[in-house]
Protein backbone atom coordinates (compact mmCIF):
# COMPACT_ATOMS: atom_id res chain seq x y z
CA UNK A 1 85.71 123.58 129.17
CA UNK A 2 84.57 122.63 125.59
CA UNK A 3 86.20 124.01 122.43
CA UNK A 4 83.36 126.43 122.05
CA UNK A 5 84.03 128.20 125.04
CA UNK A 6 87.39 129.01 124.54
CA UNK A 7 88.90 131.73 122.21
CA UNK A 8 91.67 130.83 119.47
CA UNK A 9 94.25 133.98 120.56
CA UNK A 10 97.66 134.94 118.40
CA UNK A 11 99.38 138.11 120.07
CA UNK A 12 102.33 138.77 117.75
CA UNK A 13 104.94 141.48 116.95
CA UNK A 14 107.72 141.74 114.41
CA UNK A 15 109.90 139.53 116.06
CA UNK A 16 107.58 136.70 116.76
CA UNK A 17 104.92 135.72 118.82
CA UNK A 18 104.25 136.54 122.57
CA UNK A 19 101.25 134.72 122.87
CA UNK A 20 99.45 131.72 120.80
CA UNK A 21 96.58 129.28 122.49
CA UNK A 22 93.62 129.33 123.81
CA UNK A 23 91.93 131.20 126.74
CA UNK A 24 88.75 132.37 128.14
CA UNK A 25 89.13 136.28 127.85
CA UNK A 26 91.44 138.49 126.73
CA UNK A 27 92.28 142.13 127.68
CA UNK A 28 93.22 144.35 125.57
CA UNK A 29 94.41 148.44 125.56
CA UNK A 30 91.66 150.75 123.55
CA UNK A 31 91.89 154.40 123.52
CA UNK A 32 91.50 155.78 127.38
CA UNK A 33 90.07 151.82 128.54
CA UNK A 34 89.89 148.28 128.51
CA UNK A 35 88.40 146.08 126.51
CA UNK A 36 87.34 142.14 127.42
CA UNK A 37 86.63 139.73 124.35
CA UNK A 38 84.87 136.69 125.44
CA UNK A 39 84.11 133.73 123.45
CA UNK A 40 81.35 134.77 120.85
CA UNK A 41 82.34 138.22 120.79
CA UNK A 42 80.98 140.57 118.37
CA UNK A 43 83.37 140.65 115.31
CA UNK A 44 85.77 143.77 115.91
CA UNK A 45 88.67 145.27 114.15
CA UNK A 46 90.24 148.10 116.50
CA UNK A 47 93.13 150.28 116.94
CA UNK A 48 94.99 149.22 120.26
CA UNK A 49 96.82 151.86 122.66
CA UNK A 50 99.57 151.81 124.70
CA UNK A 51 99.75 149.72 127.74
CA UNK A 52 98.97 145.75 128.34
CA UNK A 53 97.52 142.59 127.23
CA UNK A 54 96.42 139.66 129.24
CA UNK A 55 94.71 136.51 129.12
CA UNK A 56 92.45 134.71 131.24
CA UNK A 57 93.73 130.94 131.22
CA UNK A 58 92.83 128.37 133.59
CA UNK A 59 91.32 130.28 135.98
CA UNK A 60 94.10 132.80 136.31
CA UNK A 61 94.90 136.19 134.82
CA UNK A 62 98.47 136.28 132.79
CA UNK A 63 100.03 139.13 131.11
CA UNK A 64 101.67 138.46 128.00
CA UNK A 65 102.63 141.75 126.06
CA UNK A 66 102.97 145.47 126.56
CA UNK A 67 102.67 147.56 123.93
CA UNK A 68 102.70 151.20 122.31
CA UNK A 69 100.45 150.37 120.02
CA UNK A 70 98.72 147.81 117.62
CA UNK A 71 96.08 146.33 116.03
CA UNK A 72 93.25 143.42 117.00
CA UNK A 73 91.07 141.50 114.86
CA UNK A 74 88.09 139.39 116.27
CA UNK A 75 86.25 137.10 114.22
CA UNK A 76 84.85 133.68 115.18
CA UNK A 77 86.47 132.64 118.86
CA UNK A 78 89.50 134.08 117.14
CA UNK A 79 91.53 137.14 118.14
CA UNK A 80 94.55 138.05 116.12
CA UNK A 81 96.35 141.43 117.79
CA UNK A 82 99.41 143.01 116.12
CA UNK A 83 101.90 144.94 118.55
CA UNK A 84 104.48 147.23 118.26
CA UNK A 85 106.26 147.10 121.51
């Protein structure tokens, strides 16, 4: 899969990261849903909500942090989320 395909992700908390690569998708907790950002994805800034991130890599589905609550930031195939666990 080429470079632009993928997105740039960071999921971090206080004490470090949980999750930095690349993937094809992530999923993330917004108020009563969830949310997929794809490659090229509208620039967002959004409150998160309790529950669970995952990431699409490789084909497969992986979760890598729950959360009470945070914060995401999408800009250019990048995705920066901000969890308080």
């Amino acid at each position: 899969m080429s470079k632009r395909q993928m997105l740039n992700v960071k999921v971090l908390s206080e004490n470090g990261p949980f999750f930095e690569g690349e993937c094809t998708a992530i999923f993330v907790p917004v108020k009563n849903e969830k949310i997929a950002i794809l490659p090229f994805h509208t620039p967002l800034i959004s409150l998160m909500t309790e529950g669970e991130i995952s990431v699409y890599v490789d084909g497969k589905s992986r979760s890598v942090a729950k959360l009470k609550e945070g914060i995401i930031y999408v800009g250019e195939n990048e995705v920066v989320a901000l969890v308080n666990g």
